[in-house]
Each structure stands twice: as C-alpha cells, then as structure tokens.
C-alpha atoms as a PDB file:
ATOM      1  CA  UNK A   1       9.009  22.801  75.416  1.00  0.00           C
ATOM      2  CA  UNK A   2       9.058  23.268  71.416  1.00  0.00           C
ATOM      3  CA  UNK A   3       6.291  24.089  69.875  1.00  0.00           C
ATOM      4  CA  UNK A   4       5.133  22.224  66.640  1.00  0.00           C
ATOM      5  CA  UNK A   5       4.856  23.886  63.672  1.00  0.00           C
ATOM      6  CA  UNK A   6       0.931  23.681  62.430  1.00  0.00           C
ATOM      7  CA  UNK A   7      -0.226  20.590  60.603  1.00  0.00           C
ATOM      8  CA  UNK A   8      -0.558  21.249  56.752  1.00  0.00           C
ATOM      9  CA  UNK A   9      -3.678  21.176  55.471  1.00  0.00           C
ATOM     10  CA  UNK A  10      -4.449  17.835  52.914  1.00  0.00           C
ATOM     11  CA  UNK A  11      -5.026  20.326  49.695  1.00  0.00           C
ATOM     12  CA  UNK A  12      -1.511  22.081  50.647  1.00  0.00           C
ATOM     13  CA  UNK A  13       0.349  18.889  50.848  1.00  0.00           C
ATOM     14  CA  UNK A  14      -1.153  18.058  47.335  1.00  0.00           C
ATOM     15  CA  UNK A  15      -0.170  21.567  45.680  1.00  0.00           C
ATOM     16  CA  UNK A  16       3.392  21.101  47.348  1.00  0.00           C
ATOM     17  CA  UNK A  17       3.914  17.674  46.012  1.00  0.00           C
ATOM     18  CA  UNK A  18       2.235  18.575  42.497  1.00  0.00           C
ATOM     19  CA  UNK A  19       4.441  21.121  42.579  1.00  0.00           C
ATOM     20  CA  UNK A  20       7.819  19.179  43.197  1.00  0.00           C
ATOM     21  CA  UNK A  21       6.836  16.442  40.629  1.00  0.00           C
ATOM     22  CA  UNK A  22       6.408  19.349  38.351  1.00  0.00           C
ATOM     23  CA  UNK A  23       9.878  20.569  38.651  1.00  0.00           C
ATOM     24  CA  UNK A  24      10.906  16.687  38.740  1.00  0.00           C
ATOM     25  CA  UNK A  25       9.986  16.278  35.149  1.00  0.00           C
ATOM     26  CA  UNK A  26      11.794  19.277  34.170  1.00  0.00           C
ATOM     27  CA  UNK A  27      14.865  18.576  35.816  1.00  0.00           C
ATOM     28  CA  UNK A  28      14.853  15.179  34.148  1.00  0.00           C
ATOM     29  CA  UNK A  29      14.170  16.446  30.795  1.00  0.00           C
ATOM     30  CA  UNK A  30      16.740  18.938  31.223  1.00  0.00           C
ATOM     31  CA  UNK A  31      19.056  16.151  32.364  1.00  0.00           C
ATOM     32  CA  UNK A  32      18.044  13.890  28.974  1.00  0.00           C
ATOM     33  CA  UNK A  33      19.657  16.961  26.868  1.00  0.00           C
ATOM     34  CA  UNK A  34      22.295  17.199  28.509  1.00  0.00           C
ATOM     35  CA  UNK A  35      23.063  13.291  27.958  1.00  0.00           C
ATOM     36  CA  UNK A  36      24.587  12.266  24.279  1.00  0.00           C
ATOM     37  CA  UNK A  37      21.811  12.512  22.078  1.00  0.00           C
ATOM     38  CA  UNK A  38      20.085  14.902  24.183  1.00  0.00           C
ATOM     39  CA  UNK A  39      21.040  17.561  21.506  1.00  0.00           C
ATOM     40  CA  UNK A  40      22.781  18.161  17.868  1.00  0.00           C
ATOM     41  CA  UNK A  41      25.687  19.295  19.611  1.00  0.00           C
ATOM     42  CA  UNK A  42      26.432  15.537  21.085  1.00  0.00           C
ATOM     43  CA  UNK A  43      24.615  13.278  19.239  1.00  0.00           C
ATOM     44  CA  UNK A  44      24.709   9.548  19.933  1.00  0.00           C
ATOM     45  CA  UNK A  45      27.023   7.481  17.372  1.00  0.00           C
ATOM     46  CA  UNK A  46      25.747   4.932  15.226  1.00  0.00           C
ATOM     47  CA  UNK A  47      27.255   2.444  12.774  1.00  0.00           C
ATOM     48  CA  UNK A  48      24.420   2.746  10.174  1.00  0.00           C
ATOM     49  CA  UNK A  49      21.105   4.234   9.434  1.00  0.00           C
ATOM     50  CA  UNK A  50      19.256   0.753  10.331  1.00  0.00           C
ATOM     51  CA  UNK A  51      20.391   0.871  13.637  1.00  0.00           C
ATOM     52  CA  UNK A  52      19.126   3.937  14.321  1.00  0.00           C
ATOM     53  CA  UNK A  53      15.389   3.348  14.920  1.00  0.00           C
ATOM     54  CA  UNK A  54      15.960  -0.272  17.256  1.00  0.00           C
ATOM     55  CA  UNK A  55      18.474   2.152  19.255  1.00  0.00           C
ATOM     56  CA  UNK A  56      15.723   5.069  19.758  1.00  0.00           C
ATOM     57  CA  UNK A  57      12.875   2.931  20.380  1.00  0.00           C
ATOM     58  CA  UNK A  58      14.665   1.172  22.721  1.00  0.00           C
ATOM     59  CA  UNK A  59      15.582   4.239  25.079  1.00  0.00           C
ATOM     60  CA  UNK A  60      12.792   4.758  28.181  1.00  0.00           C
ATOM     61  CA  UNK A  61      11.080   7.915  28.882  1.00  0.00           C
ATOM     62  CA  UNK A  62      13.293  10.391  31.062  1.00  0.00           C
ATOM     63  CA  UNK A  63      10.185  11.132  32.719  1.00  0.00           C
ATOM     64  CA  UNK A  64       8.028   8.277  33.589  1.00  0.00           C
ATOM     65  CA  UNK A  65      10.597   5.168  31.833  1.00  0.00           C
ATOM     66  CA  UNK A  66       7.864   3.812  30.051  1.00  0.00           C
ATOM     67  CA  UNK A  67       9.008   2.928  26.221  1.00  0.00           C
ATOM     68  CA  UNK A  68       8.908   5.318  23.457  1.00  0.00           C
ATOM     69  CA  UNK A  69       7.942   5.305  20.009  1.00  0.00           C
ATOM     70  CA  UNK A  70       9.544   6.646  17.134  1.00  0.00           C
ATOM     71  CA  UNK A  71       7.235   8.951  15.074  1.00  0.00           C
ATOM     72  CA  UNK A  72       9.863  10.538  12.380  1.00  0.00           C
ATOM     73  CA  UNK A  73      13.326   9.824  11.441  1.00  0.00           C
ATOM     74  CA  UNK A  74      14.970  12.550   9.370  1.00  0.00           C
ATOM     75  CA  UNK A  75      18.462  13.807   7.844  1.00  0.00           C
ATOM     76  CA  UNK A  76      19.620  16.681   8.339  1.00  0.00           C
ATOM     77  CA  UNK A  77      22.818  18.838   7.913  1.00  0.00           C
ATOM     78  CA  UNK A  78      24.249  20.923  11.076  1.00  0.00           C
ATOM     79  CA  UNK A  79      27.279  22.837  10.795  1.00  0.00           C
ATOM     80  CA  UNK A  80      28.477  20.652   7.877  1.00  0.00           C
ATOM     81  CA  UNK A  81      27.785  17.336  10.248  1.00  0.00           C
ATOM     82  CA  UNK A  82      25.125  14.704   8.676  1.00  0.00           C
ATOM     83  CA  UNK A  83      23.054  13.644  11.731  1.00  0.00           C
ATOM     84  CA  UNK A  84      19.571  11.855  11.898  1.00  0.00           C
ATOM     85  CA  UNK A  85      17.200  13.204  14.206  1.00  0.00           C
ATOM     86  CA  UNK A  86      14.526  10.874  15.809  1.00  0.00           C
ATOM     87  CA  UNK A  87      11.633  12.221  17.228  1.00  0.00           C
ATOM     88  CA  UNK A  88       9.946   9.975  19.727  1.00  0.00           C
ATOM     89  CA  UNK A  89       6.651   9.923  21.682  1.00  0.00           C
ATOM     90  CA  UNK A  90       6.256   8.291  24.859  1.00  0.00           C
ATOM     91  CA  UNK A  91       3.128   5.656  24.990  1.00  0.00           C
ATOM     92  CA  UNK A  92       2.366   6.313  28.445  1.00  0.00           C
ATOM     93  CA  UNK A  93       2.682   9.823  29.198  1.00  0.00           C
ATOM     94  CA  UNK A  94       2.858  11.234  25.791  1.00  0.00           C
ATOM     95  CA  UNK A  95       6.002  13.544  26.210  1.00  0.00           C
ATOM     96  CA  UNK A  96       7.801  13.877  23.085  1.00  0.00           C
ATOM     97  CA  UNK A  97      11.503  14.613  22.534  1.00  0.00           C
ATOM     98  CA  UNK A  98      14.189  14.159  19.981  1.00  0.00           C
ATOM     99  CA  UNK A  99      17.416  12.066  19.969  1.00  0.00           C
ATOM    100  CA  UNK A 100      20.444  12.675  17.990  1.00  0.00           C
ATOM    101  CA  UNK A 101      22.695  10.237  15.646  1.00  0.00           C
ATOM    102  CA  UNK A 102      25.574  10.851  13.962  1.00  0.00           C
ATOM    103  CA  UNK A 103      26.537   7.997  11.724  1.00  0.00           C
ATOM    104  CA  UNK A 104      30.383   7.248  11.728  1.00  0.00           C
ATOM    105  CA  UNK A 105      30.359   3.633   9.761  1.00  0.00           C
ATOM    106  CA  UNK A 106      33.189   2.677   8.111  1.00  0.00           C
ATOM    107  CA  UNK A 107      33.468   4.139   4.320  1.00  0.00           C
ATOM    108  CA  UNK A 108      33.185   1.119   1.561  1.00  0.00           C
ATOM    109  CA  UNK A 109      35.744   2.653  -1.132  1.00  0.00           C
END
C-alpha cells in the first residue's frame, strides 16, 4: 500500500501559490516586451500621432487585463528611427509599462 505524502499545511499552500502568481506576473510582463510594442526595437505601427493615444489606452493590462491609462506621450529619436513612447498605468493594479509607435503615414509632398 502507498503511502501519502503529508498534507500541506494552509500557510504553505498560501506561500506556494503567492509564490507562483509572483512569477505569473513576471512571465507575462516579460511576454508583453517581447510582443510589438513591447520595446523600441519592435514598436507597434501607426498611421499618425492621433492615433496613438486611442490605440494605447485601449490595450489591457498584461497582468491583471484591466484598462490602462496613458500618463505621457513623448518623441523620441532611436538609432535614427522617430518613435513615440507611451507610458501607461494600469487603474486597477497600478503596474506601469511603456508601448512603442513608430509612425509610417504616408508623406504629403
């Protein structure tokens, strides 16, 4: 007859599960970088600067899905690419991150 292994105390069954949610979150932050936008190195095209913002505030939390605001929208210049970087916070679980635009509109001349 097999023995069973001991029952887990209630305490170590919440540090075990504390601890997998913890590396949960990472893993799906990590994940959001690696998606386009995630960094500078793929950013996310746009068609125009107004876009940007709707687009951004639009995209859920990796970590809880829970909708994001947009608390700064800047230009920048990154190995002679214009991109706009969006930093966003997220209303529910406050985790903040940054999403990545490259705007390839049509030229008017």
């Amino acid at each position: 007859m097999a023995k069973r292994p001991p029952k887990k105390s209630d305490r170590t069954a919440r540090r075990e599960r504390a601890r997998l949610l913890a590396r949960l979150r990472i893993d799906r932050e990590r994940l959001f970088t690696l998606e386009p936008g995630g960094q500078p190195t793929h950013p996310l095209e746009a068609s125009s600067a107004a876009v940007i913002e709707a687009h951004a505030a639009g995209a859920p939390c990796p970590l809880c899905a829970a909708a994001q605001e947009v608390t700064e929208h800047a230009a920048s210049v990154q190995r002679g690419i214009r991109l706009r970087e969006v930093k966003l916070r997220c209303r529910q679980c406050g985790s903040t991150r940054s999403l990545w635009f490259k705007i390839v509109g049509t030229s008017l001349n």
